[in-house]
PDB file of N, CA and C in Angstrom:
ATOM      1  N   UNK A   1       0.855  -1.175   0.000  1.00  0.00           N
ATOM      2  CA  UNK A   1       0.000   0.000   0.000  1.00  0.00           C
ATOM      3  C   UNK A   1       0.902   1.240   0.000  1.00  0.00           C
ATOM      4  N   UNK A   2       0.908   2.360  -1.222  1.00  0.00           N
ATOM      5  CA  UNK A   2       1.219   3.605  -1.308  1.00  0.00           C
ATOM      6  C   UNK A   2       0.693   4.495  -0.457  1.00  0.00           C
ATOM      7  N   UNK A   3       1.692   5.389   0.220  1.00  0.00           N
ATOM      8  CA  UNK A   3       0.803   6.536   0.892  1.00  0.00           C
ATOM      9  C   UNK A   3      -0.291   7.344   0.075  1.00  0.00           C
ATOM     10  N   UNK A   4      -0.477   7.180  -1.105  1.00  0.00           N
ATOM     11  CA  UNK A   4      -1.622   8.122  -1.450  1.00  0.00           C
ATOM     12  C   UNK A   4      -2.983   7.285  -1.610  1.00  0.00           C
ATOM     13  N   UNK A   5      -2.735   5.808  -1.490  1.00  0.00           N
ATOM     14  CA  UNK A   5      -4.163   4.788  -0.875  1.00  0.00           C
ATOM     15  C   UNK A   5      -4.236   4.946   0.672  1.00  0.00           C
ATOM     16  N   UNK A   6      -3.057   5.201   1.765  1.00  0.00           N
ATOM     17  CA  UNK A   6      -3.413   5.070   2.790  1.00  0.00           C
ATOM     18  C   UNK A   6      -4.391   6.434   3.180  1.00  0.00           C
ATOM     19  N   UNK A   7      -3.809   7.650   2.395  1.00  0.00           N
ATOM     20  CA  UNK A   7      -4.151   9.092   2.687  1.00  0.00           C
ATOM     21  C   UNK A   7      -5.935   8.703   2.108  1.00  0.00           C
ATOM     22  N   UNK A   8      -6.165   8.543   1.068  1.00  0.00           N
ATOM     23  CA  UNK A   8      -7.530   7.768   0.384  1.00  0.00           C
ATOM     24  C   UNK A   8      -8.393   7.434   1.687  1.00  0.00           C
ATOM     25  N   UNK A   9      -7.582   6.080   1.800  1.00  0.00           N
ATOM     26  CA  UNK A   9      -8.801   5.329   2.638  1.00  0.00           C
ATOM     27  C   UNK A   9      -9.149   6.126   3.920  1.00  0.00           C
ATOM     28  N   UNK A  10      -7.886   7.100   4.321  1.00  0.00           N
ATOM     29  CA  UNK A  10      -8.176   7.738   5.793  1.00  0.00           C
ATOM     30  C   UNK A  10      -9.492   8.909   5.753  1.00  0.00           C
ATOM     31  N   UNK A  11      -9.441   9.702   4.702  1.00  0.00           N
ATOM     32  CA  UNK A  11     -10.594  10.647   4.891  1.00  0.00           C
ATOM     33  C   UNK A  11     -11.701   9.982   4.416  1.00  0.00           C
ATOM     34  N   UNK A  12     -11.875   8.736   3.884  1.00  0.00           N
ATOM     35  CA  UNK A  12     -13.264   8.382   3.781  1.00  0.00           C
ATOM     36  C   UNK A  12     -13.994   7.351   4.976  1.00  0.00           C
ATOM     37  N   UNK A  13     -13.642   7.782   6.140  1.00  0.00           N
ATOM     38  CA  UNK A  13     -13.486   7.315   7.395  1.00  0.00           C
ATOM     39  C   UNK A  13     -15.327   7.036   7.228  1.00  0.00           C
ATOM     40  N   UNK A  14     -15.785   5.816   8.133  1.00  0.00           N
ATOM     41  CA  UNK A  14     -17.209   6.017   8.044  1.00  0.00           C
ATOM     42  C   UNK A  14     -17.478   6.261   9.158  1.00  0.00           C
ATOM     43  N   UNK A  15     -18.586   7.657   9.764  1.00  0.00           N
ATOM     44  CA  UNK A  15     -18.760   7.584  11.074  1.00  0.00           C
ATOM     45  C   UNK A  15     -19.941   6.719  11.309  1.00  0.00           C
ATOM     46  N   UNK A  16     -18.941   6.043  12.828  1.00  0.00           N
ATOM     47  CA  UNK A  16     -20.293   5.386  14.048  1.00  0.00           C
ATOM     48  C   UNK A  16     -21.636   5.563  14.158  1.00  0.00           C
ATOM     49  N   UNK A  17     -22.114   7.375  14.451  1.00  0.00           N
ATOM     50  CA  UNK A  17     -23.182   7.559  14.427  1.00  0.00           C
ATOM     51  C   UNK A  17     -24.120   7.996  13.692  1.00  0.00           C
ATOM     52  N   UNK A  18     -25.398   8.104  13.427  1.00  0.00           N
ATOM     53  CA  UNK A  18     -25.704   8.288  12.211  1.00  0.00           C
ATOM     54  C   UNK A  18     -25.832  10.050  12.383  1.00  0.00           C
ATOM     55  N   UNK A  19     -26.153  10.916  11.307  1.00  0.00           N
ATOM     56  CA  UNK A  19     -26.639  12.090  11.522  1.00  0.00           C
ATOM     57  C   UNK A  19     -27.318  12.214  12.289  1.00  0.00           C
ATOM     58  N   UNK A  20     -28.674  11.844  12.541  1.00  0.00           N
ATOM     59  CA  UNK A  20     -29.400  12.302  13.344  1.00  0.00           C
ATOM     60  C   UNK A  20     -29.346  12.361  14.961  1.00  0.00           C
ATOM     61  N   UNK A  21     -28.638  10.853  14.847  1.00  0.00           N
ATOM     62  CA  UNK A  21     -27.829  10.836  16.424  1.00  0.00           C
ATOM     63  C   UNK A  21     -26.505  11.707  16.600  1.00  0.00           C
ATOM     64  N   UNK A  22     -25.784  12.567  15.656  1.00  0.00           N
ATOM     65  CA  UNK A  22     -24.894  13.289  15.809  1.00  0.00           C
ATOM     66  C   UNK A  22     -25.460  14.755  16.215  1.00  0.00           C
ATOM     67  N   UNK A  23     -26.702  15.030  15.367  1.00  0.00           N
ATOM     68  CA  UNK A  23     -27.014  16.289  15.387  1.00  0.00           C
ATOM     69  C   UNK A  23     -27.992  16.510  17.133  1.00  0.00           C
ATOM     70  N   UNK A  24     -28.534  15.228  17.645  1.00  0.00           N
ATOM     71  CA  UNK A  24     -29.512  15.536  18.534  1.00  0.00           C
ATOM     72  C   UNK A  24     -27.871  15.374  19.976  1.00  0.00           C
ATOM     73  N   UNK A  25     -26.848  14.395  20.007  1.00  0.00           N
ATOM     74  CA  UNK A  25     -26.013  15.038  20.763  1.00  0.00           C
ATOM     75  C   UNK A  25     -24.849  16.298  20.654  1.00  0.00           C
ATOM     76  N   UNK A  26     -25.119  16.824  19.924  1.00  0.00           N
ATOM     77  CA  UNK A  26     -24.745  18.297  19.794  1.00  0.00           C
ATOM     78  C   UNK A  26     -25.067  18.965  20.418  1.00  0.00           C
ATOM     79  N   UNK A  27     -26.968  19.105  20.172  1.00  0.00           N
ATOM     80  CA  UNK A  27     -27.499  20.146  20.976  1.00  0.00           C
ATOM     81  C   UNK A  27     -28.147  19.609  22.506  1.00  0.00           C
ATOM     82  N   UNK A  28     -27.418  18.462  22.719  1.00  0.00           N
ATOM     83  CA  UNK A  28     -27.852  17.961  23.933  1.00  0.00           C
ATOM     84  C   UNK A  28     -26.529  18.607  24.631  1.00  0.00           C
ATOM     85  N   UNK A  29     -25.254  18.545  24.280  1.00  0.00           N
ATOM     86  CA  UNK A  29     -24.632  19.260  24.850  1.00  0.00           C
ATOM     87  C   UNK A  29     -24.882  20.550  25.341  1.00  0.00           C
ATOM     88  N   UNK A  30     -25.083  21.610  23.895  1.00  0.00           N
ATOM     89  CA  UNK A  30     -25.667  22.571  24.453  1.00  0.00           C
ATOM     90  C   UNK A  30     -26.329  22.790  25.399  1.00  0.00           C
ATOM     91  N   UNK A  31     -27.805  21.901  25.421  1.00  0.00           N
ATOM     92  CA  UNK A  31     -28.419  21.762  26.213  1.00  0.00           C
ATOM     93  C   UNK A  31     -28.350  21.617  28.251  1.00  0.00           C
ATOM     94  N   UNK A  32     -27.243  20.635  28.021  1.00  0.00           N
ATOM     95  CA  UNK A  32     -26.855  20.421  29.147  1.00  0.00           C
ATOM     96  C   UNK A  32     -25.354  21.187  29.948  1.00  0.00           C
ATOM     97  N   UNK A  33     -24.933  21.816  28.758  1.00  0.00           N
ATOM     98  CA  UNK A  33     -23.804  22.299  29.418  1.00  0.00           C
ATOM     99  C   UNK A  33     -22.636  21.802  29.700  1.00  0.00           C
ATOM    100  N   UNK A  34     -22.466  20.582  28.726  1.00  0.00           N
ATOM    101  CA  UNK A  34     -21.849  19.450  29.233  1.00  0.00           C
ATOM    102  C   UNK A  34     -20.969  18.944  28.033  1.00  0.00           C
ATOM    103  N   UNK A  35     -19.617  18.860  28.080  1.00  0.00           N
ATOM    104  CA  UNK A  35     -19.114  18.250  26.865  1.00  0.00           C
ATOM    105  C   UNK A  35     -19.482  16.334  26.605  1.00  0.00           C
ATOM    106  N   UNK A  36     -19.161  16.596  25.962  1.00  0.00           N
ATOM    107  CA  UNK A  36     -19.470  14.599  25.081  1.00  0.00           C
ATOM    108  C   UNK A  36     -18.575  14.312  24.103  1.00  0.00           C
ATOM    109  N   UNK A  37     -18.257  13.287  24.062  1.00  0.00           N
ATOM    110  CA  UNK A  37     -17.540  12.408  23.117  1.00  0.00           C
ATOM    111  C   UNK A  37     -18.573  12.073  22.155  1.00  0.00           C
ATOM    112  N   UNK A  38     -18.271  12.253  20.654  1.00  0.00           N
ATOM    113  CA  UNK A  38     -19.139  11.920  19.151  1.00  0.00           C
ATOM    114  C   UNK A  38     -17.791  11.297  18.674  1.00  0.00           C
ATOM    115  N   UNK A  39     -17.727  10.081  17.881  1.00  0.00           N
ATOM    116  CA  UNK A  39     -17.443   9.302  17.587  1.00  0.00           C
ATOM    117  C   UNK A  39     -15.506   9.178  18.010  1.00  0.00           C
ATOM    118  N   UNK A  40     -16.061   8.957  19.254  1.00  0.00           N
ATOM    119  CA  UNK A  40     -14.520   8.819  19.798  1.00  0.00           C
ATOM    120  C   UNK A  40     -13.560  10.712  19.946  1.00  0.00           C
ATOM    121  N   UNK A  41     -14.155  11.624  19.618  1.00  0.00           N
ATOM    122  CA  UNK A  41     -13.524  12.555  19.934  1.00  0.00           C
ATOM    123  C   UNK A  41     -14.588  13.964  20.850  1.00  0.00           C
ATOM    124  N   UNK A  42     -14.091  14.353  21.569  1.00  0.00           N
ATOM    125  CA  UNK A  42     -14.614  15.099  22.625  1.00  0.00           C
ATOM    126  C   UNK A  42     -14.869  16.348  22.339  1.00  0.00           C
ATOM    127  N   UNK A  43     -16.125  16.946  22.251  1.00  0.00           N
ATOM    128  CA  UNK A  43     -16.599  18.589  21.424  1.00  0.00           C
ATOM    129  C   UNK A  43     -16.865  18.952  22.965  1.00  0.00           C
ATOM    130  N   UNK A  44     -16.287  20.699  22.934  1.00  0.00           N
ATOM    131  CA  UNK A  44     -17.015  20.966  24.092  1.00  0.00           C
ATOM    132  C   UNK A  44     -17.671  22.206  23.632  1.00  0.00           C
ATOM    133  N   UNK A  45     -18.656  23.199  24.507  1.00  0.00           N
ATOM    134  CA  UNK A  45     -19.672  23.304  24.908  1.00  0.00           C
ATOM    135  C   UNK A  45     -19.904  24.701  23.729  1.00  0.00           C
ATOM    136  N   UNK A  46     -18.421  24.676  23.359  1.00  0.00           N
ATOM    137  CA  UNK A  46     -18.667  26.028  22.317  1.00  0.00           C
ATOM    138  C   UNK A  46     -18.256  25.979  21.443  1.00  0.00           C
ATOM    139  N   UNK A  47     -17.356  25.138  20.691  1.00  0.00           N
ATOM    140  CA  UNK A  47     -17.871  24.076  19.412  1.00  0.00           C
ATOM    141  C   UNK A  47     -19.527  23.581  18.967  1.00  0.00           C
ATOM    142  N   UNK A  48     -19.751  22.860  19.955  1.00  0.00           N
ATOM    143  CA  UNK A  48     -21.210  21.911  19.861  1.00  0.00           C
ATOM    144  C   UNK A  48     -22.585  23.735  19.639  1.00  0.00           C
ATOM    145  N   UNK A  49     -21.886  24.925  20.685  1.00  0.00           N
ATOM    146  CA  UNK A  49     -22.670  25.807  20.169  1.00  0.00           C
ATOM    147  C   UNK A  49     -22.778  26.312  18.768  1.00  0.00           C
ATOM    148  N   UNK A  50     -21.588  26.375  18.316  1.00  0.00           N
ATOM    149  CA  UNK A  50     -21.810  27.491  17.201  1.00  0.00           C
ATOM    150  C   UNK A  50     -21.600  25.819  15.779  1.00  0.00           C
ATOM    151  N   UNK A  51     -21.598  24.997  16.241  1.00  0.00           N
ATOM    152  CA  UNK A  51     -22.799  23.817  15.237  1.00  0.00           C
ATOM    153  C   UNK A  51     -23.637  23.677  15.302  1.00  0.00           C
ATOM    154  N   UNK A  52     -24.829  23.811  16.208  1.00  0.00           N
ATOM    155  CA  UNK A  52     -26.295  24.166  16.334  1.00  0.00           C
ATOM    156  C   UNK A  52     -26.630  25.588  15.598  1.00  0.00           C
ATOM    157  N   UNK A  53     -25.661  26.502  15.765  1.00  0.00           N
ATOM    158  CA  UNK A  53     -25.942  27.758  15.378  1.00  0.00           C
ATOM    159  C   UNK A  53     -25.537  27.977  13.449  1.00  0.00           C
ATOM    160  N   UNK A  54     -24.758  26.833  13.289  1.00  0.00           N
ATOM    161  CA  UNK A  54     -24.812  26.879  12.255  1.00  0.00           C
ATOM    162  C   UNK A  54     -25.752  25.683  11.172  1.00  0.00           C
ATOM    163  N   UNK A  55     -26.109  24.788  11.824  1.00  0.00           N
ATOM    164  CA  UNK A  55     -27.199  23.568  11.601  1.00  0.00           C
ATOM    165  C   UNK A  55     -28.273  24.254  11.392  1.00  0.00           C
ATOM    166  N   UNK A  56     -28.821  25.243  12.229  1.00  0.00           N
ATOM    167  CA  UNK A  56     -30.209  26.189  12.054  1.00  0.00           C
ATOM    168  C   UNK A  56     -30.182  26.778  11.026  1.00  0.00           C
ATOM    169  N   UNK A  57     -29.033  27.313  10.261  1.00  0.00           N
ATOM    170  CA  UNK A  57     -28.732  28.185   9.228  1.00  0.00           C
ATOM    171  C   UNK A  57     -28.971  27.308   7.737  1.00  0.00           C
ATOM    172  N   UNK A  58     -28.507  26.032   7.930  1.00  0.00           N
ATOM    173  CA  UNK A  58     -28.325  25.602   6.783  1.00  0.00           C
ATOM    174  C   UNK A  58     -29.741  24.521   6.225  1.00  0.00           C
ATOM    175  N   UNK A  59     -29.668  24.574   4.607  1.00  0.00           N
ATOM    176  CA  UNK A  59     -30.835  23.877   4.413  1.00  0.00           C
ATOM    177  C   UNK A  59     -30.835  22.764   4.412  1.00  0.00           C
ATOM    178  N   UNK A  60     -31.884  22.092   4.409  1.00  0.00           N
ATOM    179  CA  UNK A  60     -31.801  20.214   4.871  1.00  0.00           C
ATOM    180  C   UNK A  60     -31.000  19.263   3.850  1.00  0.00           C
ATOM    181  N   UNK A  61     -30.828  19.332   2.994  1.00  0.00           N
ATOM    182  CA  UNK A  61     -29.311  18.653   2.050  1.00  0.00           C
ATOM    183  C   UNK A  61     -28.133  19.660   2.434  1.00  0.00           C
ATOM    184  N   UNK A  62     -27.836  20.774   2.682  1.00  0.00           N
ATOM    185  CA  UNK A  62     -26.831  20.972   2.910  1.00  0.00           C
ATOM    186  C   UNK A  62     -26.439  20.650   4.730  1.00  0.00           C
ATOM    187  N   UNK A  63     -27.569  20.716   4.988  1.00  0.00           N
ATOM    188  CA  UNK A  63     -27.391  20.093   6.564  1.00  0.00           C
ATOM    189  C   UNK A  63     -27.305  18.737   7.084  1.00  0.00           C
ATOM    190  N   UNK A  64     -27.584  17.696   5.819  1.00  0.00           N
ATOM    191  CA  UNK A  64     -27.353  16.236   5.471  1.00  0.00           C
ATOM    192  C   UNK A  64     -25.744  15.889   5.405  1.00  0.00           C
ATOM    193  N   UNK A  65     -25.551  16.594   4.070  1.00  0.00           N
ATOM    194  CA  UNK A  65     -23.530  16.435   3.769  1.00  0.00           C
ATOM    195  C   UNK A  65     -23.041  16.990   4.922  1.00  0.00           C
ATOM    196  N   UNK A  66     -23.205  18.011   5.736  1.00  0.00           N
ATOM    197  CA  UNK A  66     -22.481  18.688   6.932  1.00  0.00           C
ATOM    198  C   UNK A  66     -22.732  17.476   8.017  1.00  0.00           C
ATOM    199  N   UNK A  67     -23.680  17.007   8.631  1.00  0.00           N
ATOM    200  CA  UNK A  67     -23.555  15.848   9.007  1.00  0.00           C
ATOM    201  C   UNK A  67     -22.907  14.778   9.026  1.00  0.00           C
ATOM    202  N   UNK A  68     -22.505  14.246   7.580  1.00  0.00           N
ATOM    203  CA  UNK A  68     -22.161  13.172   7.362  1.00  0.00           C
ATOM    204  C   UNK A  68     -20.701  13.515   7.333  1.00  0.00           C
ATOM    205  N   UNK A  69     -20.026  14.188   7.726  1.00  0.00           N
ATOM    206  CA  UNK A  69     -18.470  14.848   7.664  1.00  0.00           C
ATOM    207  C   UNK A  69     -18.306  13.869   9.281  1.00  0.00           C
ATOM    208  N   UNK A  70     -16.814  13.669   9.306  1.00  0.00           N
ATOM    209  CA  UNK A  70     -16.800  13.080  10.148  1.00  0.00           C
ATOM    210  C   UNK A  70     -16.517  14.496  11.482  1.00  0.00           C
ATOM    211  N   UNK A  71     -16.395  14.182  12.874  1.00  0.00           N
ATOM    212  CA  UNK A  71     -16.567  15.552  13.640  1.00  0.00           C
ATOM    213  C   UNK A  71     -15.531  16.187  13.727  1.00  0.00           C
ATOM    214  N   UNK A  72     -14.067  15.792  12.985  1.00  0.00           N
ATOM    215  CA  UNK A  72     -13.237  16.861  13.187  1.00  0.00           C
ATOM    216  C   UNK A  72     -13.022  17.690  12.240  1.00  0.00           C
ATOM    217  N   UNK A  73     -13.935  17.301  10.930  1.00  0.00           N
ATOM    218  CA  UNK A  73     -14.217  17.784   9.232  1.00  0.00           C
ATOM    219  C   UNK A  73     -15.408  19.193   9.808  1.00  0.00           C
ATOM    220  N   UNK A  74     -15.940  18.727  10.277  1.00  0.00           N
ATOM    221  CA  UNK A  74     -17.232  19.413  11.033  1.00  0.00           C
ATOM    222  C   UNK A  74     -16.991  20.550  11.416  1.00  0.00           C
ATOM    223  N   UNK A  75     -16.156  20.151  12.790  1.00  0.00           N
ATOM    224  CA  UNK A  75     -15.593  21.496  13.299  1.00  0.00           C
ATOM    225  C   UNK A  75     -14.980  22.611  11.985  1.00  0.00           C
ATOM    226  N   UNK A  76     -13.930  21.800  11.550  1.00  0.00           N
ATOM    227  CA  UNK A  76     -12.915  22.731  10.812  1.00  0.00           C
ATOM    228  C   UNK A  76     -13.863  23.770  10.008  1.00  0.00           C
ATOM    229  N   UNK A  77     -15.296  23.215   9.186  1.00  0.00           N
ATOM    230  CA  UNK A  77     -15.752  23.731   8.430  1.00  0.00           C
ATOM    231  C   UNK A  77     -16.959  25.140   8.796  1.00  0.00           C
ATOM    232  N   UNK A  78     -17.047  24.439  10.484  1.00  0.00           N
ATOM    233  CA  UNK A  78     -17.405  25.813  11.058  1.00  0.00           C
ATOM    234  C   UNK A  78     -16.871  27.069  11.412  1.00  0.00           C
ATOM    235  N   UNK A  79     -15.166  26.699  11.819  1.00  0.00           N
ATOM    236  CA  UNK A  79     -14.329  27.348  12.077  1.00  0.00           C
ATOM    237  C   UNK A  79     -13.949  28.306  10.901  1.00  0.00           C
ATOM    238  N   UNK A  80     -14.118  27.801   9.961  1.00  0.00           N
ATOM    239  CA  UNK A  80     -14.164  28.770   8.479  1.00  0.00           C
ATOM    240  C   UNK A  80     -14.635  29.565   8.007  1.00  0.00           C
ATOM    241  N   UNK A  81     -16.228  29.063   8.294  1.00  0.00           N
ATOM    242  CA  UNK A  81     -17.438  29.812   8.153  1.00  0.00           C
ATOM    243  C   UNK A  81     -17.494  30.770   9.032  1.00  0.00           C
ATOM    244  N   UNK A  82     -16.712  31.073  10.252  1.00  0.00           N
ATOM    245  CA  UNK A  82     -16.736  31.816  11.417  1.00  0.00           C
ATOM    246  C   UNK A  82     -15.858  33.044  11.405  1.00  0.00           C
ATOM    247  N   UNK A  83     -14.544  32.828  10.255  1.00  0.00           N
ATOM    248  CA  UNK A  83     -14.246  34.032  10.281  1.00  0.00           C
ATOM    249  C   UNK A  83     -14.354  34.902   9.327  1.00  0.00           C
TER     250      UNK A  83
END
């Protein structure tokens, strides 16, 4: 295996949870004030905010593909949108 199959297979990572279970512990964080682990990595309380804040914004296929990013694709792409 070439590093440009290993680099391949790494970003098409499949996540654990599905969207909908990603998006309802997001704002359960929010909710609770409380950080959580989503698929093995730990969002805390103002990350998980300003992804609710940006989940509200977006329309339901573009809020589908944003989902299906795995959560450190997620973050980055809010972090973008943010400045």
């Amino acid at each position: 295996m070439n590093l440009k199959e290993m680099t391949v297979g790494q970003s098409q990572t499949v996540s654990a949870m599905s969207p909908e279970q990603k998006e309802q512990t997001i704002r359960n964080i929010v909710k609770t004030k409380q950080h959580d682990k989503i698929d093995g990595v730990l969002v805390d309380m103002t990350t998980a905010g300003g992804m609710v804040q940006l989940l509200d914004k977006l329309t339901p296929d573009q809020k589908q593909k944003y989902l299906k990013l795995p959560i450190q694709k997620m973050a980055n792409v809010l972090y973008k949108v943010m400045k």
